[in-house]
Each structure stands twice: as C-alpha cells, then as structure tokens.
N, C-alpha and C. Protein backbone atom coordinates (compact mmCIF):
# COMPACT_ATOMS: atom_id res chain seq x y z
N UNK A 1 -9.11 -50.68 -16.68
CA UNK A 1 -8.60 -51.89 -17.27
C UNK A 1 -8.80 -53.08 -16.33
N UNK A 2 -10.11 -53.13 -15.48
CA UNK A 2 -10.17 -53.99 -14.61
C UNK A 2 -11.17 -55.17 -15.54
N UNK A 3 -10.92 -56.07 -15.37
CA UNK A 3 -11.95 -57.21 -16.40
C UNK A 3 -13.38 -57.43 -15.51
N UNK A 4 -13.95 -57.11 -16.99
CA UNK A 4 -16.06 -57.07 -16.74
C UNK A 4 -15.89 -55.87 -15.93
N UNK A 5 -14.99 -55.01 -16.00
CA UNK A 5 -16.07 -53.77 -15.45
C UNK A 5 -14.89 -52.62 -15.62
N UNK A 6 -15.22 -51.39 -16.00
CA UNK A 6 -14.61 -50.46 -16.20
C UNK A 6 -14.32 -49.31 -14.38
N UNK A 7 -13.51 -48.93 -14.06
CA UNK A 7 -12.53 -48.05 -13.55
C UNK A 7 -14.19 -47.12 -12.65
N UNK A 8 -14.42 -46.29 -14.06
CA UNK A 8 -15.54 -45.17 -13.29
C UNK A 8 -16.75 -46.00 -13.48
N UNK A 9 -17.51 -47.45 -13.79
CA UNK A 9 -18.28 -48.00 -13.10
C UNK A 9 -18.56 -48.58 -11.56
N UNK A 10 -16.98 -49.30 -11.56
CA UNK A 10 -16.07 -49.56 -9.95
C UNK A 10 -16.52 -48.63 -9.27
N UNK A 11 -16.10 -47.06 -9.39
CA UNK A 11 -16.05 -46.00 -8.23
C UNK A 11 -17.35 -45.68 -8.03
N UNK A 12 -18.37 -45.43 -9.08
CA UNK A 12 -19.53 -45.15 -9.29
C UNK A 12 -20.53 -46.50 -8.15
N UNK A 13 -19.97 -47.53 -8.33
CA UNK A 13 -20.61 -48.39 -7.67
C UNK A 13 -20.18 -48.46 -5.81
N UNK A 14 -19.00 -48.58 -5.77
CA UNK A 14 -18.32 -48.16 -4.65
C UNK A 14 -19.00 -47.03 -4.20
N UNK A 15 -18.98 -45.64 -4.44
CA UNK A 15 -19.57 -44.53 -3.55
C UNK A 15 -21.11 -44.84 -3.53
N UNK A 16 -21.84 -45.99 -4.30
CA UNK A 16 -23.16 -45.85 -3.79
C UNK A 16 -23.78 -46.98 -2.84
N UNK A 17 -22.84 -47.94 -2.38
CA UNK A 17 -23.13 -48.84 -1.15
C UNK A 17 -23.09 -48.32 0.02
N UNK A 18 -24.29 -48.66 0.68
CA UNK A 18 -24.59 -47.52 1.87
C UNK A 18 -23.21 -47.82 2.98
N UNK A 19 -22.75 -48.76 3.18
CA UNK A 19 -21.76 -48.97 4.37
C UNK A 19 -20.06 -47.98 4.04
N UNK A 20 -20.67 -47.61 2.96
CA UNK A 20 -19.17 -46.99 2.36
C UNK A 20 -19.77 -45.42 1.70
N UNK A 21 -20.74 -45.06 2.17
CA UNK A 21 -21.14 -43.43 2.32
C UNK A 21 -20.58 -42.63 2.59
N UNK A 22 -20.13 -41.34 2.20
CA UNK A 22 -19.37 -40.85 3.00
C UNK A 22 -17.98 -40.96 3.38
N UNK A 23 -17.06 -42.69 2.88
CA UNK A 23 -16.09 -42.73 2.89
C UNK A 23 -15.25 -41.74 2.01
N UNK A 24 -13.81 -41.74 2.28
CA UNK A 24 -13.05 -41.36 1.40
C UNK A 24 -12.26 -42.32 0.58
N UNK A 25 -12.55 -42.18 -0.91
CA UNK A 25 -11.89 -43.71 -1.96
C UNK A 25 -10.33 -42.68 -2.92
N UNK A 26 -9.59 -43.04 -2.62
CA UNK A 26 -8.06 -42.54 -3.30
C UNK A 26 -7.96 -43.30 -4.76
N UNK A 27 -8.29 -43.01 -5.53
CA UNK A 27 -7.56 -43.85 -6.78
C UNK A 27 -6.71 -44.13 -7.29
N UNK A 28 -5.80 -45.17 -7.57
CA UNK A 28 -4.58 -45.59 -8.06
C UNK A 28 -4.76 -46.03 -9.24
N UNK A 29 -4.20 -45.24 -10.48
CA UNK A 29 -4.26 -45.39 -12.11
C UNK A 29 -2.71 -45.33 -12.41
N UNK A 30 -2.99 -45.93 -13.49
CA UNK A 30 -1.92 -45.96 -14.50
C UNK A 30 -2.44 -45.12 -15.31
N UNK A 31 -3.49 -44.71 -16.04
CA UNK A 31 -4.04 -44.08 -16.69
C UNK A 31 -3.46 -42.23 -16.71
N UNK A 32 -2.53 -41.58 -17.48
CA UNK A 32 -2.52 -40.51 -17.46
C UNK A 32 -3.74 -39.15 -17.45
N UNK A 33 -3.20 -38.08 -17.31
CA UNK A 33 -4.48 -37.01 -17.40
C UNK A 33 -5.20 -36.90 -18.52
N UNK A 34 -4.93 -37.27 -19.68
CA UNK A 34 -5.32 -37.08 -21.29
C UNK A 34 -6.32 -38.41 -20.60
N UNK A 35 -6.02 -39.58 -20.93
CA UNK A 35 -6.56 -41.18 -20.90
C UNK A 35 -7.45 -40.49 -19.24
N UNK A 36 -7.60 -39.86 -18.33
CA UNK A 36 -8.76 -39.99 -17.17
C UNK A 36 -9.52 -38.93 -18.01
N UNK A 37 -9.68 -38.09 -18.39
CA UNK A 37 -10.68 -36.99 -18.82
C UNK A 37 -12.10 -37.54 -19.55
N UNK A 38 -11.86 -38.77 -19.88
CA UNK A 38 -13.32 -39.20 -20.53
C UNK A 38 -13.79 -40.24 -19.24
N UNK A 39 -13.03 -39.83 -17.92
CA UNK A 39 -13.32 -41.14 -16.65
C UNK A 39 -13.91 -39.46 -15.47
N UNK A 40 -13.71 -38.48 -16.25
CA UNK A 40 -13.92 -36.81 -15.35
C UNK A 40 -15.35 -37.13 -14.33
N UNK A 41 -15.90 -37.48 -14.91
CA UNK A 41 -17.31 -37.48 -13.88
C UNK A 41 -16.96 -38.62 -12.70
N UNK A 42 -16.82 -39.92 -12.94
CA UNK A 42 -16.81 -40.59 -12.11
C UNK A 42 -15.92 -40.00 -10.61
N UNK A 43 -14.89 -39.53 -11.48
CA UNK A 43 -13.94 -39.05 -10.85
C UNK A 43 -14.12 -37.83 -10.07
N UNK A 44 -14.55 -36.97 -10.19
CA UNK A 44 -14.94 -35.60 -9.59
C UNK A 44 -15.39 -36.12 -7.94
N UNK A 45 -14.15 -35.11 -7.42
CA UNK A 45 -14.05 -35.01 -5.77
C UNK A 45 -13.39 -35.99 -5.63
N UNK A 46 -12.74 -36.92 -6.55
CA UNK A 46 -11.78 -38.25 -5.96
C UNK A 46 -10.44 -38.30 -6.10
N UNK A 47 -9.63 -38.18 -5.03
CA UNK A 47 -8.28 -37.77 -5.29
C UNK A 47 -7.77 -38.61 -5.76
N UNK A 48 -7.09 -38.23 -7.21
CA UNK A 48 -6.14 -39.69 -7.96
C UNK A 48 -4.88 -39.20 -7.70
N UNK A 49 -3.83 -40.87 -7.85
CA UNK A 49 -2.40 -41.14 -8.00
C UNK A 49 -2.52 -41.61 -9.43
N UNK A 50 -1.77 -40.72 -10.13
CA UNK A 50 -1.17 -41.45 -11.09
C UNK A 50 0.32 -42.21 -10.69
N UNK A 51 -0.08 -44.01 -10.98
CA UNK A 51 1.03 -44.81 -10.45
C UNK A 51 2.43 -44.56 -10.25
N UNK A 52 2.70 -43.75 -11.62
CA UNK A 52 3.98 -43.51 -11.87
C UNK A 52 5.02 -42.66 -10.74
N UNK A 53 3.90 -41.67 -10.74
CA UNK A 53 4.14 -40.98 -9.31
C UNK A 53 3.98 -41.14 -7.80
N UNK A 54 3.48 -42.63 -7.55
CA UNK A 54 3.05 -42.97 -6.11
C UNK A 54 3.58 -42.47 -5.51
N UNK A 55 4.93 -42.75 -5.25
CA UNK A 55 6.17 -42.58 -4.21
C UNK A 55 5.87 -41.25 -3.52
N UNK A 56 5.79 -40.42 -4.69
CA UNK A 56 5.88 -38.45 -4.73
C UNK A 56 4.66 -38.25 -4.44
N UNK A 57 3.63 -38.86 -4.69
CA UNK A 57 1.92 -38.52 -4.50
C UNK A 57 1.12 -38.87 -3.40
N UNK A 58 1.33 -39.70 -3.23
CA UNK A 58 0.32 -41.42 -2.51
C UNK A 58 0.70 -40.31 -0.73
N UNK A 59 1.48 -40.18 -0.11
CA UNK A 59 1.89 -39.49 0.90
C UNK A 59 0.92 -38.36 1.32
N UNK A 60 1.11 -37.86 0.24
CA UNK A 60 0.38 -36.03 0.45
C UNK A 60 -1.45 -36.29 0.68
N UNK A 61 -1.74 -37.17 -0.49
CA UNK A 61 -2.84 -37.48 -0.67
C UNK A 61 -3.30 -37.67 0.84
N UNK A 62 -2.80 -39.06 1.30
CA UNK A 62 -3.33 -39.93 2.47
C UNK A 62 -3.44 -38.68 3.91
N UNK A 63 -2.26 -37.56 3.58
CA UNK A 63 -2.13 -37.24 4.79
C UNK A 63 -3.88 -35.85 4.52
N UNK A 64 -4.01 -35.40 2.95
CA UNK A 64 -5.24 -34.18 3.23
C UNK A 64 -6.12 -35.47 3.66
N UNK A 65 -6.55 -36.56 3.07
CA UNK A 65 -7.73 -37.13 3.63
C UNK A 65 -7.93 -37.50 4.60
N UNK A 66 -6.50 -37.47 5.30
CA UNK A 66 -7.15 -37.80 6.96
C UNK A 66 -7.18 -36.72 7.62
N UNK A 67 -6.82 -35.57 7.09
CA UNK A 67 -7.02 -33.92 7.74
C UNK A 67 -8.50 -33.76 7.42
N UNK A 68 -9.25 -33.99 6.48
CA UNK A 68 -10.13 -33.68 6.00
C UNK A 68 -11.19 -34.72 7.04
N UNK A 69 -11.03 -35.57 7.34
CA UNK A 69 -11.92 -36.74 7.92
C UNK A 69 -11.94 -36.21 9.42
N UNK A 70 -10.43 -35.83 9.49
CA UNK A 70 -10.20 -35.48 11.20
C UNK A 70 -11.28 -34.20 11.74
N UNK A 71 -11.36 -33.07 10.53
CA UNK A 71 -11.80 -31.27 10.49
C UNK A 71 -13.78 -32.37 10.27
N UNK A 72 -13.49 -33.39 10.00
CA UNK A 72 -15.52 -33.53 9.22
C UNK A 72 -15.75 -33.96 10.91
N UNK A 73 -15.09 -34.96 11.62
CA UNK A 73 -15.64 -35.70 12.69
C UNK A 73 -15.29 -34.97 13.82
C-alpha cells in the first residue's frame, strides 16, 4: 500500500541494488497471512512482522538476524 509502487516490487528492487547484496531486509506489514500469500515470492527468505504484533515479534526477529549475520561473517 505504498503509492506508485507495490510492497513485493519495493523488496524485489531493494534485494537487487548491488550496495545492499547480501543484506538482511525485515518487513513491517499490516498486511495479514491470507492478504501476503499472493506477495509469497517476493517474500521468500524475508522475515516479516505483522504490525499488529511488533511488540511480540520485531525483538526475536532482529535478534536471529544478527545471529545469522554474526555465524555468516
């Protein structure tokens, strides 16, 4: 729901700028699991928050991707 450009064009474009290769991108939706399933591709390997749940989510998330970044480097 971002204006002139859709959600999994954003990410799609984001993971293919070379300075941001390899990064790790977290997604923050409002969008439930029913409403992301037609966003499934863009999405695949990208850890989402659904908003509603930040508080409970957003934590856990941040802490595998920096385990995961820490175990790559």
């Amino acid at each position: 729901m971002l204006p002139g450009i859709d959600g999994s064009t954003l990410v799609r474009r984001w993971q293919a700028q070379p300075p941001l290769i390899g990064s790790q991108l977290v997604v923050l939706t409002g969008l439930d699991a029913e409403q992301r399933a037609a966003h499934a591709l863009a999405l695949a390997g990208v850890p989402v928050v659904y908003k509603p749940q930040l508080v409970q989510q957003l934590p856990t998330v941040l802490v595998a991707c920096l385990q995961a970044a820490g175990a790559a480097g």
